[in-house]
N, C-alpha and C. Protein backbone atom coordinates (compact mmCIF):
# COMPACT_ATOMS: atom_id res chain seq x y z
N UNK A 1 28.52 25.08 -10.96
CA UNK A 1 27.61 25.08 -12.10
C UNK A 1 26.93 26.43 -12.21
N UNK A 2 26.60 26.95 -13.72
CA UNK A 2 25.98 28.02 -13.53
C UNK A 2 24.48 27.61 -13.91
N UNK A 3 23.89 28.55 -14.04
CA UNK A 3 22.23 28.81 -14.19
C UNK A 3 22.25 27.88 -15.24
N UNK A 4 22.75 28.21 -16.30
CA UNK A 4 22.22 27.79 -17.41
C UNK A 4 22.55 26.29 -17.83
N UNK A 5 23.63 25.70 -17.08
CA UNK A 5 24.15 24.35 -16.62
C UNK A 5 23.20 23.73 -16.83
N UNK A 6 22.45 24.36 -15.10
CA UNK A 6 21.41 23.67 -14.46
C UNK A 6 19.74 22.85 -15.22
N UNK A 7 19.85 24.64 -16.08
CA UNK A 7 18.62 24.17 -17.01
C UNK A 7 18.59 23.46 -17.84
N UNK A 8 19.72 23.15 -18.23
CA UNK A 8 20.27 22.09 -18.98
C UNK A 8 20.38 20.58 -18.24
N UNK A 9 20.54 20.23 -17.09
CA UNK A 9 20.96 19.51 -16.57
C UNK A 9 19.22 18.50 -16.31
N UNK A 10 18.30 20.13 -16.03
CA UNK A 10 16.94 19.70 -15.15
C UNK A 10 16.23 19.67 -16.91
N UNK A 11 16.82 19.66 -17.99
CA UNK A 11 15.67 19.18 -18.94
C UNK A 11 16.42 18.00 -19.39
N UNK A 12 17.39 17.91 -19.55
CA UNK A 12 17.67 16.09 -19.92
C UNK A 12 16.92 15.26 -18.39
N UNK A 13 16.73 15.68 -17.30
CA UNK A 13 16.15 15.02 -16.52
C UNK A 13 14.63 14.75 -16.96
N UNK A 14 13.75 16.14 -17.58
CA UNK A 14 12.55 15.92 -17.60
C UNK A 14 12.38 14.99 -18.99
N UNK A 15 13.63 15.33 -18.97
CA UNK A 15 13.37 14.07 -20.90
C UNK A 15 13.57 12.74 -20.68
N UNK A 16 14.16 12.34 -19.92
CA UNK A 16 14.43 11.01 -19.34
C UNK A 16 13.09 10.69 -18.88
N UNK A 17 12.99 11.65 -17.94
CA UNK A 17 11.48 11.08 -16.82
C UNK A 17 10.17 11.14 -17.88
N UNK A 18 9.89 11.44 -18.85
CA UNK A 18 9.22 11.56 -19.49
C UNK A 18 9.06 10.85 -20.84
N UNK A 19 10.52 10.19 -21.36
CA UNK A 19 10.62 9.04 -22.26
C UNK A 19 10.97 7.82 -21.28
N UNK A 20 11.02 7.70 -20.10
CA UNK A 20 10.71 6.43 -19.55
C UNK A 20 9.60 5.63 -19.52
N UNK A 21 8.97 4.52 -19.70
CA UNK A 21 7.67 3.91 -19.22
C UNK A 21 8.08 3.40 -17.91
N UNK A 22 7.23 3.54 -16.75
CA UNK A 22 7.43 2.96 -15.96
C UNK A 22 6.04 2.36 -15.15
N UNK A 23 5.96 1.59 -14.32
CA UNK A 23 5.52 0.76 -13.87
C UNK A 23 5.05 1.16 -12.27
N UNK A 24 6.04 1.99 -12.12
CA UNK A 24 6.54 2.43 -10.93
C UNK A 24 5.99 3.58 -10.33
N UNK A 25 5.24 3.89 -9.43
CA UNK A 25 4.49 5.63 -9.04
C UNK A 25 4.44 6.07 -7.70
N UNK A 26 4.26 6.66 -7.21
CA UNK A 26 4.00 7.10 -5.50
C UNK A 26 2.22 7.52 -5.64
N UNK A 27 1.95 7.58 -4.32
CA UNK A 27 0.56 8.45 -3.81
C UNK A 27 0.97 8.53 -2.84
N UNK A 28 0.26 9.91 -2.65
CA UNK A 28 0.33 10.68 -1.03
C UNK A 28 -0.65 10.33 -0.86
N UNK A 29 -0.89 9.20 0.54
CA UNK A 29 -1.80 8.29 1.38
C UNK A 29 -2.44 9.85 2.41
N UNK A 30 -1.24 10.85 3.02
CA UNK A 30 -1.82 11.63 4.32
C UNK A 30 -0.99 12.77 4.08
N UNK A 31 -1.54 13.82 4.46
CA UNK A 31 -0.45 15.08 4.19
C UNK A 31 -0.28 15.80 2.90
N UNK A 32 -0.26 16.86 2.95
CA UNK A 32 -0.55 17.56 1.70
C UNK A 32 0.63 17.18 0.52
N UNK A 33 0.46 17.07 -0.49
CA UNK A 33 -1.04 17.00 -1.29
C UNK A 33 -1.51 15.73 -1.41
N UNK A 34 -2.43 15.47 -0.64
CA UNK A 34 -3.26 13.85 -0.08
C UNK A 34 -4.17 14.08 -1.33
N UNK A 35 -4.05 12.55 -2.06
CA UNK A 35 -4.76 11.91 -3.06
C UNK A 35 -3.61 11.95 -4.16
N UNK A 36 -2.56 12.89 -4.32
CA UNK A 36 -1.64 13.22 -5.33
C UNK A 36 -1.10 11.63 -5.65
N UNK A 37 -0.95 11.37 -7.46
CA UNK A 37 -0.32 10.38 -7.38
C UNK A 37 0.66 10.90 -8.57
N UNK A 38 1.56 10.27 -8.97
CA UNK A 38 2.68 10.56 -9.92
C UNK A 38 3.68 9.20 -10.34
N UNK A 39 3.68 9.27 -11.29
CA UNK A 39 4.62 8.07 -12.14
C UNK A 39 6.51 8.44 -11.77
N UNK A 40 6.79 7.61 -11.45
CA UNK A 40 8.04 7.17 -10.86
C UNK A 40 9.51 7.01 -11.94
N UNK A 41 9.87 7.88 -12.83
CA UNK A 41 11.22 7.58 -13.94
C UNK A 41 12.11 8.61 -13.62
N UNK A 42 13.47 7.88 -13.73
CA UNK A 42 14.67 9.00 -13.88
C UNK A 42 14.79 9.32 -12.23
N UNK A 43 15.09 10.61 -12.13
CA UNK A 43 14.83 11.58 -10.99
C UNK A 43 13.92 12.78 -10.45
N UNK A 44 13.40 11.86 -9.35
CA UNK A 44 11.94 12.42 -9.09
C UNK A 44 12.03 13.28 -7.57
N UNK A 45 12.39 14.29 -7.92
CA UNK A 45 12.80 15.38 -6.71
C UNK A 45 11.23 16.00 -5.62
N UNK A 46 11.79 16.01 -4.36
CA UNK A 46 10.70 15.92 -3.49
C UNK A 46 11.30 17.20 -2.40
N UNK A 47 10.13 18.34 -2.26
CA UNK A 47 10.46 19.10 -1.62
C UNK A 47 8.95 19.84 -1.44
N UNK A 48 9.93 21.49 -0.36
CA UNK A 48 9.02 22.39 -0.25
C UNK A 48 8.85 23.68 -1.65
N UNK A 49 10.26 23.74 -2.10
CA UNK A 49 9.68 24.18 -2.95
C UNK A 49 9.28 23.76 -4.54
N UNK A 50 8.52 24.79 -5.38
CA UNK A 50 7.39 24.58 -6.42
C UNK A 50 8.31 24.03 -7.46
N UNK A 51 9.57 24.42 -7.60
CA UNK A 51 10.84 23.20 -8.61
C UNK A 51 10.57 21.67 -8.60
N UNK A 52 10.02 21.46 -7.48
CA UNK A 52 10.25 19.84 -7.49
C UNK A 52 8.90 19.35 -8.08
N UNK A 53 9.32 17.69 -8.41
CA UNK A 53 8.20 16.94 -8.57
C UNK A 53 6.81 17.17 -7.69
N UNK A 54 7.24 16.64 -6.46
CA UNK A 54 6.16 16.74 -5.81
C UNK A 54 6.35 17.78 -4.74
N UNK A 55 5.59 19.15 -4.63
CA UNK A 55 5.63 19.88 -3.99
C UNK A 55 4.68 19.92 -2.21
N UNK A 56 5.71 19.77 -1.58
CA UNK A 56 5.01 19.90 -0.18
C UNK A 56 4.61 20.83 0.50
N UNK A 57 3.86 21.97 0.76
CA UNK A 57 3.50 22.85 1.42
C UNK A 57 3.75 22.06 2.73
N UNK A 58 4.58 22.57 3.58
CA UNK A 58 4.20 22.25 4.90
C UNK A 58 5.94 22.64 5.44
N UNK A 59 6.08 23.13 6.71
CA UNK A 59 7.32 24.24 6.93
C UNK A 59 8.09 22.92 7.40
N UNK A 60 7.96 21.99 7.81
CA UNK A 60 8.74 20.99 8.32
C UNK A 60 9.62 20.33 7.27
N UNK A 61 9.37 20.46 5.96
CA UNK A 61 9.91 19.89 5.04
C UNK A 61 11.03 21.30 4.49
N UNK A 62 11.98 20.65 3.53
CA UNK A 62 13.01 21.29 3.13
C UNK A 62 12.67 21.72 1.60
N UNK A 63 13.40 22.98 1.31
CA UNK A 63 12.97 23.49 -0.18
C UNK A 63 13.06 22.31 -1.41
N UNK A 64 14.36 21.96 -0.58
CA UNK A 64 14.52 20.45 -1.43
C UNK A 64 14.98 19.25 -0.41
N UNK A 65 14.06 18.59 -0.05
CA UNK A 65 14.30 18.04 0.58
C UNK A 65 14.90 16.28 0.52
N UNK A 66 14.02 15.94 -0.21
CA UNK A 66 15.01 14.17 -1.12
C UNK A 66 14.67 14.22 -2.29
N UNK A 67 15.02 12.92 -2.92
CA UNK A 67 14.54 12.76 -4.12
C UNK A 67 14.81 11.25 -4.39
N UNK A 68 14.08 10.59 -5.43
CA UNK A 68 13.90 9.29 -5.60
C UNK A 68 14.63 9.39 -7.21
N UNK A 69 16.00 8.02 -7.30
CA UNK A 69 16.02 7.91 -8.52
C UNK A 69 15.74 6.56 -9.10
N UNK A 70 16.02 5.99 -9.63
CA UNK A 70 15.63 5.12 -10.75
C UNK A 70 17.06 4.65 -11.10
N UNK A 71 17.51 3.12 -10.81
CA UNK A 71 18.75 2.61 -10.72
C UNK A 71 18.06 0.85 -12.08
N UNK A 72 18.51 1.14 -13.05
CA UNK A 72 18.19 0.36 -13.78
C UNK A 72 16.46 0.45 -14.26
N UNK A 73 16.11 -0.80 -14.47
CA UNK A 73 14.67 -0.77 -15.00
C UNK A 73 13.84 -1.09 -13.84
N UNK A 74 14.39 -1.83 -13.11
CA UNK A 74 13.56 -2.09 -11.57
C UNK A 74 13.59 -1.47 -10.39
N UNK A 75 14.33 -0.69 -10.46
CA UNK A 75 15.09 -0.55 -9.22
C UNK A 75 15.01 0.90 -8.59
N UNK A 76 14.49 1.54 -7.55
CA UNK A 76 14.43 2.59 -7.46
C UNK A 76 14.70 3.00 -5.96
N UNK A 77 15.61 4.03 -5.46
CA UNK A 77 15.84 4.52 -4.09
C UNK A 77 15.36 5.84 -3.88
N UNK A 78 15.72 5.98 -2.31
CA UNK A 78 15.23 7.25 -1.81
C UNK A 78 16.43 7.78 -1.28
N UNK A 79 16.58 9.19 -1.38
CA UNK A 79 18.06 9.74 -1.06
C UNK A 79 17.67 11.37 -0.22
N UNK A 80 17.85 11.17 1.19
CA UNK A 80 17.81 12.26 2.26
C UNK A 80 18.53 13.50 1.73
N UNK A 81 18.08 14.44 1.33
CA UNK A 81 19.61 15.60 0.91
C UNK A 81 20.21 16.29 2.07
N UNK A 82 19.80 15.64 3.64
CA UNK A 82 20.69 16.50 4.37
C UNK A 82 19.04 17.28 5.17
N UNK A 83 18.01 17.00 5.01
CA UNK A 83 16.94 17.91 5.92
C UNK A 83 17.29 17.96 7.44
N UNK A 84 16.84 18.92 7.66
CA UNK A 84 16.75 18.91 9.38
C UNK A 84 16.00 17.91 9.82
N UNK A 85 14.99 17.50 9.27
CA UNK A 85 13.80 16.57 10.00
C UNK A 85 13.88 15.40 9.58
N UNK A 86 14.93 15.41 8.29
CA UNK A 86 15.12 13.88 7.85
C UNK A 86 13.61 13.03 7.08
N UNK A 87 13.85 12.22 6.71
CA UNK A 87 12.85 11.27 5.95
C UNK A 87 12.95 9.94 6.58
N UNK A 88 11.45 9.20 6.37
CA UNK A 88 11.41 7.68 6.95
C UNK A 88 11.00 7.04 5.89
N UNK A 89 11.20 5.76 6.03
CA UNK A 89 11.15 4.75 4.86
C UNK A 89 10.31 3.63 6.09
N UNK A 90 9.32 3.15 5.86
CA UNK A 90 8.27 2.14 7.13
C UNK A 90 9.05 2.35 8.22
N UNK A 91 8.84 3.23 9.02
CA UNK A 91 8.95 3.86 9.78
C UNK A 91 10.84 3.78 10.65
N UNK A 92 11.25 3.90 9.89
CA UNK A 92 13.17 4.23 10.22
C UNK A 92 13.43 5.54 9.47
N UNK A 93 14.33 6.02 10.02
CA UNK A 93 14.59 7.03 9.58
C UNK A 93 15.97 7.30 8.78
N UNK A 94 16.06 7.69 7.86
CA UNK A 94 17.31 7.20 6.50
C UNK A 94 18.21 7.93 6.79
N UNK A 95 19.62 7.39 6.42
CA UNK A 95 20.92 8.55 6.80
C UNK A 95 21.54 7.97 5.51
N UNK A 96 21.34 7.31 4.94
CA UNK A 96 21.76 6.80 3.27
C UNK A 96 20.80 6.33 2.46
N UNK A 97 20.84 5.90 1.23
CA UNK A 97 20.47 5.96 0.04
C UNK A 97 19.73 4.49 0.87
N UNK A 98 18.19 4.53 0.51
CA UNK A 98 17.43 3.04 0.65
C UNK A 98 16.64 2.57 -0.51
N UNK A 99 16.70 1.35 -0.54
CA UNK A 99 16.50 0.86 -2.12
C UNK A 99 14.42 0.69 -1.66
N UNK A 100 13.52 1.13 -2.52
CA UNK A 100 12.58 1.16 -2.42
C UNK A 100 12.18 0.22 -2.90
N UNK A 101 11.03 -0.19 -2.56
CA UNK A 101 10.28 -1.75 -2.58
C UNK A 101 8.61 -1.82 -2.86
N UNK A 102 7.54 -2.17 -3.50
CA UNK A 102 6.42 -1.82 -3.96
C UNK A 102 5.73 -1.86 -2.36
N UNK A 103 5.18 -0.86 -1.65
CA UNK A 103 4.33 -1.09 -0.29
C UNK A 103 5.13 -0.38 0.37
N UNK A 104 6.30 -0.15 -0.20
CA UNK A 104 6.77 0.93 0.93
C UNK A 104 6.33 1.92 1.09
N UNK A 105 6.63 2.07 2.75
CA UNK A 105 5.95 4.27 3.26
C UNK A 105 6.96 4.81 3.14
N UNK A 106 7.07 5.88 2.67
CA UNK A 106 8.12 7.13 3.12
C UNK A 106 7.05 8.03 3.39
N UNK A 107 8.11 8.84 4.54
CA UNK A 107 7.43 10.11 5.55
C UNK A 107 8.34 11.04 5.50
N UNK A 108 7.62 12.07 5.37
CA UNK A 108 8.55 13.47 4.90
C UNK A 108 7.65 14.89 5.50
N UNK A 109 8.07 15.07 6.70
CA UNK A 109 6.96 15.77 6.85
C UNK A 109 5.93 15.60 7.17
N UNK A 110 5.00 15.90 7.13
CA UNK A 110 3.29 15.37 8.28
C UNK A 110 2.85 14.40 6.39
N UNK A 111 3.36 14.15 5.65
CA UNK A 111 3.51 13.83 4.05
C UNK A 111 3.93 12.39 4.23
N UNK A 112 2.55 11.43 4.05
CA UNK A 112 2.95 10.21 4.03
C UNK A 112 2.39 9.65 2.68
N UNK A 113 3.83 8.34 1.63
CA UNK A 113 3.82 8.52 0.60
C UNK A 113 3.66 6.84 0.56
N UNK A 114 2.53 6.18 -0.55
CA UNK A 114 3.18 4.86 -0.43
C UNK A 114 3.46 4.68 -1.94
N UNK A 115 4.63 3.98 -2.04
CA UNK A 115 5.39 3.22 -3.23
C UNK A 115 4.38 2.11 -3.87
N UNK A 116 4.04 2.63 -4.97
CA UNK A 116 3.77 1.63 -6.07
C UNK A 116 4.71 1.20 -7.21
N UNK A 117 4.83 -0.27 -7.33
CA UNK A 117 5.64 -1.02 -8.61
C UNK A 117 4.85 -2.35 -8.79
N UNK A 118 5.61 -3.20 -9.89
CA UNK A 118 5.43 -4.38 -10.08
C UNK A 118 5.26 -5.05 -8.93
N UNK A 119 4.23 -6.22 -8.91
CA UNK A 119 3.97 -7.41 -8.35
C UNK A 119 5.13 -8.40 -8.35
N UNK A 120 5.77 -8.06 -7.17
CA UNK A 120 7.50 -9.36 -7.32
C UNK A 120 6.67 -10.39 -7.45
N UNK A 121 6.02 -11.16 -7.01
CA UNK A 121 5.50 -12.77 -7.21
C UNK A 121 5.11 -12.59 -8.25
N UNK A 122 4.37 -11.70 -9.63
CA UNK A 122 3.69 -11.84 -11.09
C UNK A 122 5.17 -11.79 -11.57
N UNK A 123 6.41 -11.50 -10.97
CA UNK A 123 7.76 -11.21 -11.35
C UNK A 123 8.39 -12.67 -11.72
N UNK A 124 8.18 -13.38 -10.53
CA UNK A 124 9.05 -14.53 -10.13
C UNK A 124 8.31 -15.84 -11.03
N UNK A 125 6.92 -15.25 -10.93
CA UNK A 125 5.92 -16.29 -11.94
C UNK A 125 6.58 -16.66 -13.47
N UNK A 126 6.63 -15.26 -13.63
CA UNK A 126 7.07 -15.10 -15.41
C UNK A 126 8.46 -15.81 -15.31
N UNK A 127 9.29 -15.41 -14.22
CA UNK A 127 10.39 -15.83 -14.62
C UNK A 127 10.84 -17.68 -13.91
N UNK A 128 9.75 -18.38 -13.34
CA UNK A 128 9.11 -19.21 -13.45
C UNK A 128 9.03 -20.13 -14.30
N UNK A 129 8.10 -19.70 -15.14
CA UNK A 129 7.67 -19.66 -16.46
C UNK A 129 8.95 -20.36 -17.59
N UNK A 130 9.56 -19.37 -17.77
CA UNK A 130 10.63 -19.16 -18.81
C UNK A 130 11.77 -20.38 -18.79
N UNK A 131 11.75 -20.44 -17.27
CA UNK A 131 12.80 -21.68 -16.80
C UNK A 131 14.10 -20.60 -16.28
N UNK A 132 14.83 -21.02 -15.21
CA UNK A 132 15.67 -20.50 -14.91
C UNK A 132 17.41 -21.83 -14.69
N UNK A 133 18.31 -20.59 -14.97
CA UNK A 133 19.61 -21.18 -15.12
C UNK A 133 20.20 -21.79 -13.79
N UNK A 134 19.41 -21.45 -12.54
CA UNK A 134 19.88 -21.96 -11.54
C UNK A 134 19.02 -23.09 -11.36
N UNK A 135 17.85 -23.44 -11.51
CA UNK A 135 17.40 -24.61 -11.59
C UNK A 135 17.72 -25.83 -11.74
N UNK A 136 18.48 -25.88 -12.44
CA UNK A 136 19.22 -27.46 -12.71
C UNK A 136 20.28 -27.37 -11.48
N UNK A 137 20.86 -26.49 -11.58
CA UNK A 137 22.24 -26.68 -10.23
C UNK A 137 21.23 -26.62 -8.82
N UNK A 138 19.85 -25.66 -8.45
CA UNK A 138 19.62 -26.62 -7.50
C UNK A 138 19.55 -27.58 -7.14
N UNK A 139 19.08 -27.91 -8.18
CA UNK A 139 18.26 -29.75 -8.03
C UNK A 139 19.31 -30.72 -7.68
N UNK A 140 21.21 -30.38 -8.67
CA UNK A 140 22.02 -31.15 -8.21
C UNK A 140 22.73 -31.08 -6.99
N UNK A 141 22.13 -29.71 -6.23
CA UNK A 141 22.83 -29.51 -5.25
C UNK A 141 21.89 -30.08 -4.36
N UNK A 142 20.89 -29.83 -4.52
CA UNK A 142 20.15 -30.33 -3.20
C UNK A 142 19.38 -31.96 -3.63
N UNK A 143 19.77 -33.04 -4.01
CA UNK A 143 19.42 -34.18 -4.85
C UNK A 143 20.34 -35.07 -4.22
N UNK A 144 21.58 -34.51 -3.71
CA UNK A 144 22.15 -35.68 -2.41
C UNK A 144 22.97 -35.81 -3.72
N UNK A 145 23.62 -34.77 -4.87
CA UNK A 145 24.82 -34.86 -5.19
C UNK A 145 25.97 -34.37 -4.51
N UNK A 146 25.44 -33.51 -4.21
CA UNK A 146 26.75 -32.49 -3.19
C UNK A 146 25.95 -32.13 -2.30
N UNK A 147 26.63 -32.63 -0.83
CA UNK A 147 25.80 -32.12 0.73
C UNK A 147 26.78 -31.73 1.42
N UNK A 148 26.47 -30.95 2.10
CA UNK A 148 27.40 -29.75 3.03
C UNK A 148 27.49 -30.83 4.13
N UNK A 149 29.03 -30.84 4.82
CA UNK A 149 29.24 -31.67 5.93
C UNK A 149 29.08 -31.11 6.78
N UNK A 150 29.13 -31.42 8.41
CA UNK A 150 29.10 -30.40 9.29
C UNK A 150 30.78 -30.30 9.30
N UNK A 151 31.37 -29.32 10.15
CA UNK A 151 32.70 -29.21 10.81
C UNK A 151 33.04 -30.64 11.78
């Protein structure tokens, strides 16, 4: 890719991340920049250097070190690009793509981040609510129409 690819590539990103609504945000809980918070759409690049979303001063981290994307309307992961020091997700340390969850930590550096999203139970309520398509087949499954034998 050349230069101008790129700039091309990193403004349909900021147009995405910026015509998304989302629900979805980080705060830096510890580690610079502590109090920082930021809304969560598209691809949200995390490093040392000043290109990225959230910029880390601190030498342990990588110029570019991960980045978080946005997999549907709910759904969002964290992706290691290869750092020396690696990234943690509640406290493991990632060697592939991990699907992020509202309360999750990621650690990046002396840079500890917690994941904000939707309330899954205000989730499960609504959809609750609405009535769901598996509902009836529980009920016939577990109603002593159909019971699992042993072997």
């Amino acid at each position: 890719m050349n230069l101008t690819e790129l700039d091309v590539q990193d403004s349909l990103v900021d147009d995405a991340n910026s015509a998304a609504g989302t629900d979805w945000g980080l705060e830096v809980s510890t580690g610079p920049p502590e109090g920082a918070c930021r809304p969560l759409a598209g691809v949200f690049r995390i490093g040392r250097s000043a290109a990225n979303d959230l910029e880390i001063p601190d030498q342990r981290v990588s110029r570019f070190h991960a980045f978080i994307r946005q997999l549907g309307s709910d759904h969002f992961e964290i992706v290691d690009l290869g750092s020396t020091n690696g990234t943690q997700v509640n406290g493991w340390r990632i060697n592939s793509p991990v699907r992020l969850n509202p309360g999750d930590v990621a650690v990046i550096g002396l840079t500890q981040m917690t994941i904000h999203g939707p309330d899954p139970a205000a989730s499960q309520d609504a959809l609750d609510e609405q009535g769901s398509v598996l509902q009836p087949l529980a009920r016939w499954l577990f109603n002593g129409k159909r019971r699992a034998q042993a072997p």
